[in-house]
PDB file of N, CA and C in Angstrom:
ATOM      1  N   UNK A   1      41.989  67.234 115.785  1.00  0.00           N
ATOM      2  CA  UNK A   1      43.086  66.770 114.975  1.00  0.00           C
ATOM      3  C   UNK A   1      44.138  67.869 114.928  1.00  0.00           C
ATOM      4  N   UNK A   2      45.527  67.718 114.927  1.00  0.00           N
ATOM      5  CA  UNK A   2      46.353  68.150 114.860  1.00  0.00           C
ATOM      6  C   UNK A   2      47.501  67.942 113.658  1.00  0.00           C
ATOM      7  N   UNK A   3      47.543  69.047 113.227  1.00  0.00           N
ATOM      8  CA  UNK A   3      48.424  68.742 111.727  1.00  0.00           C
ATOM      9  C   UNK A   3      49.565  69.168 112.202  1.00  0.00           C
ATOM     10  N   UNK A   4      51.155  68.796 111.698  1.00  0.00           N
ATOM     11  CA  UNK A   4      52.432  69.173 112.077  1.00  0.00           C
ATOM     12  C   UNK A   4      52.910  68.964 110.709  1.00  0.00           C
ATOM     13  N   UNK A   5      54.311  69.995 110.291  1.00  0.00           N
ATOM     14  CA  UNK A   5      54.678  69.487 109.206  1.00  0.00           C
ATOM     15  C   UNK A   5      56.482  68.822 109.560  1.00  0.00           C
ATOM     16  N   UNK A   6      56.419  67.592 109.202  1.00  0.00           N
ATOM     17  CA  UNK A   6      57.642  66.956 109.871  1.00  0.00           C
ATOM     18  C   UNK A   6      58.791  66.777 109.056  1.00  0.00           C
ATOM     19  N   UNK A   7      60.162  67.220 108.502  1.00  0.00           N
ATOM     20  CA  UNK A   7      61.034  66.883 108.049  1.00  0.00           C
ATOM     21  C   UNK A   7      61.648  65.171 108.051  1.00  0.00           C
ATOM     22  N   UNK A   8      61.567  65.076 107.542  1.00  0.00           N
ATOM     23  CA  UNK A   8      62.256  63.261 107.647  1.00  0.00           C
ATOM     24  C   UNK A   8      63.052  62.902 106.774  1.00  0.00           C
ATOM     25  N   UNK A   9      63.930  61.522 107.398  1.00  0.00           N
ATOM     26  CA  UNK A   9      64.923  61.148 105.743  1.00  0.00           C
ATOM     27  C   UNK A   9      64.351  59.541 105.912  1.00  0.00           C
ATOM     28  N   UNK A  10      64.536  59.183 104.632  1.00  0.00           N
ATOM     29  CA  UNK A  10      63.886  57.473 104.765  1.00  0.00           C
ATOM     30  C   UNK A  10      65.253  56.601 104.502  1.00  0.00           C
ATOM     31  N   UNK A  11      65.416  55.507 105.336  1.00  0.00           N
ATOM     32  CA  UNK A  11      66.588  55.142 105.453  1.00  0.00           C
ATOM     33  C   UNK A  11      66.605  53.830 106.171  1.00  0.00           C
ATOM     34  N   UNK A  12      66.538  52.741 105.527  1.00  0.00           N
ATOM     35  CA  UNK A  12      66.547  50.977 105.195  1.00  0.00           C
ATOM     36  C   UNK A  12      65.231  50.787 106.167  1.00  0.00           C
ATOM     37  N   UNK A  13      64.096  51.587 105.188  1.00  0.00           N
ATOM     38  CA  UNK A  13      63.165  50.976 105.430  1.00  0.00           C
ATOM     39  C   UNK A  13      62.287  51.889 106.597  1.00  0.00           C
ATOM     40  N   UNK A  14      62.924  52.811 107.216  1.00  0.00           N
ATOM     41  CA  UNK A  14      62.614  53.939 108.508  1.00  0.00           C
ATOM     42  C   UNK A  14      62.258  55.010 108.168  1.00  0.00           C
ATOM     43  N   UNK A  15      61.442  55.535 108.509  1.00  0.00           N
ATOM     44  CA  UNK A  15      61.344  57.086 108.415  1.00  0.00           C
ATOM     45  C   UNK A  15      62.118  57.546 109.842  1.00  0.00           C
ATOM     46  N   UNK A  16      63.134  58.856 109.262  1.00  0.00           N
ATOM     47  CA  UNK A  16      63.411  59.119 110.745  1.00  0.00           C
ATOM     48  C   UNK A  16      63.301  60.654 110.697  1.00  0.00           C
ATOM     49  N   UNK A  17      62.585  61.228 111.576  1.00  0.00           N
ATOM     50  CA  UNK A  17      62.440  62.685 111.773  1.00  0.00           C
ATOM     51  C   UNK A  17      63.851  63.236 112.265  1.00  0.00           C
ATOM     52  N   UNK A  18      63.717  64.540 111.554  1.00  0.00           N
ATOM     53  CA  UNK A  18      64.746  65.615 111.289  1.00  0.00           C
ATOM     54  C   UNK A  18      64.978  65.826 113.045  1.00  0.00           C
ATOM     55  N   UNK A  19      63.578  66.173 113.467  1.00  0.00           N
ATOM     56  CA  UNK A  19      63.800  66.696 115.171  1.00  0.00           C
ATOM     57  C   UNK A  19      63.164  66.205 115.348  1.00  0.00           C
ATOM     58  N   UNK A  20      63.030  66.422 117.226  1.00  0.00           N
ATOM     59  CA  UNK A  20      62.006  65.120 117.889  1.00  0.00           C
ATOM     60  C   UNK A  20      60.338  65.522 117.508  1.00  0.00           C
ATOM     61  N   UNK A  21      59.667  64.716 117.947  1.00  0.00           N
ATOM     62  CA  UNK A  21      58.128  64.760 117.452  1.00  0.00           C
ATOM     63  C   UNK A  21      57.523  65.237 118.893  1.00  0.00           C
ATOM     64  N   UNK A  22      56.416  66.154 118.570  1.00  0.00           N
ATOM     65  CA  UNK A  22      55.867  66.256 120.211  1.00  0.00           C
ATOM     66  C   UNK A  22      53.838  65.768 120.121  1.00  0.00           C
ATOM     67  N   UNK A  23      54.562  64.097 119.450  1.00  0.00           N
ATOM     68  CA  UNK A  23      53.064  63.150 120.498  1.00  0.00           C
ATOM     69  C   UNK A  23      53.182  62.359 121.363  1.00  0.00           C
ATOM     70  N   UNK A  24      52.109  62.306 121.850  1.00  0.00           N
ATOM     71  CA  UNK A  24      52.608  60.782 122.708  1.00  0.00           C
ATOM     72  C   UNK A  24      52.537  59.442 122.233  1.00  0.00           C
ATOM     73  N   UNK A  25      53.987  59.022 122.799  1.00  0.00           N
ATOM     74  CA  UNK A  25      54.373  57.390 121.988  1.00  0.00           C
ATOM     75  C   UNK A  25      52.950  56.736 122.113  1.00  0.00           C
ATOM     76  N   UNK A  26      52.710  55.850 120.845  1.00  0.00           N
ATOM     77  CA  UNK A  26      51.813  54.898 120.416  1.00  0.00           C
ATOM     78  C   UNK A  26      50.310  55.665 119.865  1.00  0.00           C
ATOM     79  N   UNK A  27      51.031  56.941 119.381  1.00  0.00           N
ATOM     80  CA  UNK A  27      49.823  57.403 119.204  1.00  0.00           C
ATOM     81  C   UNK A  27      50.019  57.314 117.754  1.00  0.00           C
ATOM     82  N   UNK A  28      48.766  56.667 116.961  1.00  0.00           N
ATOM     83  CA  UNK A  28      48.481  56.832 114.990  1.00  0.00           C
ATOM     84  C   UNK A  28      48.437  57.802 114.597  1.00  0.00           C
ATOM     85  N   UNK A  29      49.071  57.831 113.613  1.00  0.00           N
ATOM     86  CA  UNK A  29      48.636  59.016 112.787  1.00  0.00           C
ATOM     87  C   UNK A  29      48.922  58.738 111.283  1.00  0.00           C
ATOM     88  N   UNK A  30      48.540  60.268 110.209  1.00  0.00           N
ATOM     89  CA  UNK A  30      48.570  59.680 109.077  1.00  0.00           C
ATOM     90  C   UNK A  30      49.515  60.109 108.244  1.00  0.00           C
ATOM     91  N   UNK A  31      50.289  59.554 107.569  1.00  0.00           N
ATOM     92  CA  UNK A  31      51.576  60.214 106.624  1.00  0.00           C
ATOM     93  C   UNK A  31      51.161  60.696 105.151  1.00  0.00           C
ATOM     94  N   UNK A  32      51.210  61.581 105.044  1.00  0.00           N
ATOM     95  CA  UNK A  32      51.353  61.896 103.580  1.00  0.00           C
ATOM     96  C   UNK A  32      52.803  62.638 103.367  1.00  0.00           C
ATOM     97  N   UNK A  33      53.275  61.750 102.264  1.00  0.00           N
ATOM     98  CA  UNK A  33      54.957  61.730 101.651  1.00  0.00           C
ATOM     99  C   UNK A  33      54.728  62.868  99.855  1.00  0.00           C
ATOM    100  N   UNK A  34      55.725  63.454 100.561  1.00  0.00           N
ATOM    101  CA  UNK A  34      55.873  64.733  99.918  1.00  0.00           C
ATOM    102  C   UNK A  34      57.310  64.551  99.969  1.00  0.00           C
ATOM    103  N   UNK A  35      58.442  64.085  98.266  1.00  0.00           N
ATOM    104  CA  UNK A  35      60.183  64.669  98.694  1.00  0.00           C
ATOM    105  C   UNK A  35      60.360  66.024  98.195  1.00  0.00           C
ATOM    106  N   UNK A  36      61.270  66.221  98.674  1.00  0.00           N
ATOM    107  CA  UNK A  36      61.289  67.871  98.987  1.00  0.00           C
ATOM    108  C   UNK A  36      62.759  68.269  98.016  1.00  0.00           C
ATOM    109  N   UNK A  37      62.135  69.235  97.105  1.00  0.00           N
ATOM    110  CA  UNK A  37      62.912  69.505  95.893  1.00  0.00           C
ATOM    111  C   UNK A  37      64.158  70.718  96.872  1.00  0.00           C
ATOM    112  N   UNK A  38      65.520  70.401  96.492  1.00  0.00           N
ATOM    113  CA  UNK A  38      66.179  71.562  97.016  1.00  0.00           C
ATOM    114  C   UNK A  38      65.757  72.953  96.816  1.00  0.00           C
ATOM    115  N   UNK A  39      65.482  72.663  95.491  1.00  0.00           N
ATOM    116  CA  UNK A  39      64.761  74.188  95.153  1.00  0.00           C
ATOM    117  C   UNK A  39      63.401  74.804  95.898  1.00  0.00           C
ATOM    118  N   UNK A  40      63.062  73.718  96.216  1.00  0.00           N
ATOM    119  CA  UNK A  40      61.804  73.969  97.161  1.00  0.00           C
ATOM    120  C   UNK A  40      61.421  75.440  97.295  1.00  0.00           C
ATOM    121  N   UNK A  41      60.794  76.614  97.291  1.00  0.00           N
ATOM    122  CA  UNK A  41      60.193  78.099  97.682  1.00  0.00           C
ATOM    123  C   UNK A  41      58.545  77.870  98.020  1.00  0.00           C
ATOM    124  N   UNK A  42      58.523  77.979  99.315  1.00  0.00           N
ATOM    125  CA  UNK A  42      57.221  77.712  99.779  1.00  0.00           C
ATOM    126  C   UNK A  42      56.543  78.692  99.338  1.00  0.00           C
ATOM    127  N   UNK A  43      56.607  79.831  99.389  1.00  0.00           N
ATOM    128  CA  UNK A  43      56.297  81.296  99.160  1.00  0.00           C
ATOM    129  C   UNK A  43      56.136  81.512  97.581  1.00  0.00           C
ATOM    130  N   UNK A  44      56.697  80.393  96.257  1.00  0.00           N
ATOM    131  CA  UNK A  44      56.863  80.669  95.197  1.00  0.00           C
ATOM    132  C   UNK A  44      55.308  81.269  94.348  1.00  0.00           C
ATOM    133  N   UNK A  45      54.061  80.151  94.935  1.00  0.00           N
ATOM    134  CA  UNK A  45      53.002  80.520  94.404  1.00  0.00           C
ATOM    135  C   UNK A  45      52.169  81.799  94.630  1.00  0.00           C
ATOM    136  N   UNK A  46      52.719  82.501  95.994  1.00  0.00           N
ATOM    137  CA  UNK A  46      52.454  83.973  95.837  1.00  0.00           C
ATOM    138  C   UNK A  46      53.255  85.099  95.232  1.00  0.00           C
ATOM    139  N   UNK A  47      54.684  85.001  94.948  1.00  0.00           N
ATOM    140  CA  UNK A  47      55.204  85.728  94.862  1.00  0.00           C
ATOM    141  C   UNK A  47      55.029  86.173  93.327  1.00  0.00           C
ATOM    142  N   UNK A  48      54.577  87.809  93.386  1.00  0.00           N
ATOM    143  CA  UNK A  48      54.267  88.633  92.464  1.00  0.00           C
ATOM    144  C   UNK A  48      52.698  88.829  92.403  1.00  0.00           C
ATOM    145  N   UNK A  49      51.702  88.146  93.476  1.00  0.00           N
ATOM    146  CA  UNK A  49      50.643  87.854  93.278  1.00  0.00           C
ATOM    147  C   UNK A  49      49.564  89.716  93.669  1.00  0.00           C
ATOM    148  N   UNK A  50      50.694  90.572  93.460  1.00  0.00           N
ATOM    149  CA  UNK A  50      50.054  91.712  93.913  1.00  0.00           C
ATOM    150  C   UNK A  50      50.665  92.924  92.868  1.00  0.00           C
ATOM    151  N   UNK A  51      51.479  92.306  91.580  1.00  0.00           N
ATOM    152  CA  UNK A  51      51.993  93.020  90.788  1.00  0.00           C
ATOM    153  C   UNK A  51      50.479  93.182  89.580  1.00  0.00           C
ATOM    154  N   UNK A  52      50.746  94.273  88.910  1.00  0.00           N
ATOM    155  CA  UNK A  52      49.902  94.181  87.871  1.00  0.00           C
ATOM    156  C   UNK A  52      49.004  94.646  87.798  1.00  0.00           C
ATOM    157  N   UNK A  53      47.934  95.638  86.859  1.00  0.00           N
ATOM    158  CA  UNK A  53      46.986  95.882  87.508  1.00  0.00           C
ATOM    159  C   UNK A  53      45.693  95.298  86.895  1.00  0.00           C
ATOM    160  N   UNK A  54      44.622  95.041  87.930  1.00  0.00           N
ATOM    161  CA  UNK A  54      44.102  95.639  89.048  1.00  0.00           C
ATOM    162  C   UNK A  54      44.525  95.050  90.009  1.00  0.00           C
ATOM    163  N   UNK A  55      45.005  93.894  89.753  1.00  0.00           N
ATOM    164  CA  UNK A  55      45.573  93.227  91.459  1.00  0.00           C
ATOM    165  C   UNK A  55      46.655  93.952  91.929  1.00  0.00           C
ATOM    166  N   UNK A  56      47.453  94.806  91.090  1.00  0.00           N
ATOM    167  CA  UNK A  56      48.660  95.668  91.728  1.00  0.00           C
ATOM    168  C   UNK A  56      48.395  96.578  92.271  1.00  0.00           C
ATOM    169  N   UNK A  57      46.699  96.532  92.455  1.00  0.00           N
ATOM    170  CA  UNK A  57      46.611  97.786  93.548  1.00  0.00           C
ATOM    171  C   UNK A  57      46.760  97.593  94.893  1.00  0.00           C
ATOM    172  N   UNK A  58      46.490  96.324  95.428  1.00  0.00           N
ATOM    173  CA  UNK A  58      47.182  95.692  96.073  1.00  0.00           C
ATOM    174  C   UNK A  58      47.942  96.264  96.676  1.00  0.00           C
ATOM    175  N   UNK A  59      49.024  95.852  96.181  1.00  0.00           N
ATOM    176  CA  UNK A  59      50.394  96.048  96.577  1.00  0.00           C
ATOM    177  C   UNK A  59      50.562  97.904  96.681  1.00  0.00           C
ATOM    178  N   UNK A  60      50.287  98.330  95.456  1.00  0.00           N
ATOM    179  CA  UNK A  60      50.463  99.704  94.953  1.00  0.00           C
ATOM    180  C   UNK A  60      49.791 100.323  96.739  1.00  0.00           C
ATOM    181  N   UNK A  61      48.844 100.491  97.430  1.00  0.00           N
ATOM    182  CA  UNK A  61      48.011 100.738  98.231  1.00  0.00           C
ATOM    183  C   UNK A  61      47.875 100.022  99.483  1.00  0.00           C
ATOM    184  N   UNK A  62      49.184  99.173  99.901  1.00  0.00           N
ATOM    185  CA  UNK A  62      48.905  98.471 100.632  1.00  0.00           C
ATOM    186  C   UNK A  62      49.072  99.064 102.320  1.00  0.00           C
ATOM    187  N   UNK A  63      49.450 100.016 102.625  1.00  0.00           N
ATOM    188  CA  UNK A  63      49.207 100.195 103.994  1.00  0.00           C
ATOM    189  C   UNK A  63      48.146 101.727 103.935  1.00  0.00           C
ATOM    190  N   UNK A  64      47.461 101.909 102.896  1.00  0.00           N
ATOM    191  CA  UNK A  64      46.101 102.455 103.137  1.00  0.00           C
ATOM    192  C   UNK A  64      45.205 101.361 103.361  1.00  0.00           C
ATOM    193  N   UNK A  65      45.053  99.889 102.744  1.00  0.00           N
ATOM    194  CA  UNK A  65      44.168  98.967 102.921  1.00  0.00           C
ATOM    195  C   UNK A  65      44.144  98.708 104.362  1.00  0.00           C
ATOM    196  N   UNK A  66      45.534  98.493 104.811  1.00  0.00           N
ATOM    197  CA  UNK A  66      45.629  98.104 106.349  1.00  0.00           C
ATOM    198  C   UNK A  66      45.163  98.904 107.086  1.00  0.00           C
ATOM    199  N   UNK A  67      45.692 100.181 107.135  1.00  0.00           N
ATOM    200  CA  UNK A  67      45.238 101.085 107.746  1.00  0.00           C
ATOM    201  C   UNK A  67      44.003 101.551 107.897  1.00  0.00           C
ATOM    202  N   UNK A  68      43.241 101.493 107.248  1.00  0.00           N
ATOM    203  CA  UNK A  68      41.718 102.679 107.366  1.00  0.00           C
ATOM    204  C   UNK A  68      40.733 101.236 108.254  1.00  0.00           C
ATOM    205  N   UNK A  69      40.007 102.554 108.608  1.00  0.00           N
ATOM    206  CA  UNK A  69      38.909 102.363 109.626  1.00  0.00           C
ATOM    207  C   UNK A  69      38.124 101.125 109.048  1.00  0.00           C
ATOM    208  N   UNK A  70      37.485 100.314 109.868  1.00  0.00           N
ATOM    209  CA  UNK A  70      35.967  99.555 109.421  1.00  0.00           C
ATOM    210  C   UNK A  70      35.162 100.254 108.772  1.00  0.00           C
ATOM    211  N   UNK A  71      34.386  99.432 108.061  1.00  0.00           N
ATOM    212  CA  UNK A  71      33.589 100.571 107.225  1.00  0.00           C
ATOM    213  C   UNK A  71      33.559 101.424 106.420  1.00  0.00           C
ATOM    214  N   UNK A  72      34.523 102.055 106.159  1.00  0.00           N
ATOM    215  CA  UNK A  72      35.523 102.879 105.447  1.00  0.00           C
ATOM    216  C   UNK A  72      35.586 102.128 103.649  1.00  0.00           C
ATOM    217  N   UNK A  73      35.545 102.906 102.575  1.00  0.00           N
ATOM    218  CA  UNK A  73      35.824 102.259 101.698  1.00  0.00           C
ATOM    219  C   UNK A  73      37.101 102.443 101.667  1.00  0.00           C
TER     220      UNK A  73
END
């Protein structure tokens, strides 16, 4: 299965995609309708999710986490 996320406007009765689709014609699939708030921030439910502590160590420490070895505490 293949998930895509598709922009569309609905319009007398049509869904019509924003850009073209890449399946092949006559192929099913399943819609789930989501309208899309201008305000929309996809990113909104993480953002700050590394402030604070102890989760701000996180952030506070974050390219020692990346950085160190396997194994390594």
């Amino acid at each position: 299965m293949t998930i895509q996320h598709i922009d569309a406007v609905y319009e007398n009765g049509v869904l019509r995609p924003k850009e073209p689709l890449t399946i092949t014609e006559g192929t099913e699939v399943r819609l789930t309708i989501t309208t899309v708030d201008e305000d929309y921030d996809p990113l909104e439910a993480v953002i700050g999710i590394g402030e604070g502590p102890p989760e701000g160590d996180g952030a506070r420490h974050h390219d020692q986490y990346i950085n160190r070895k396997r194994g390594s505490p």
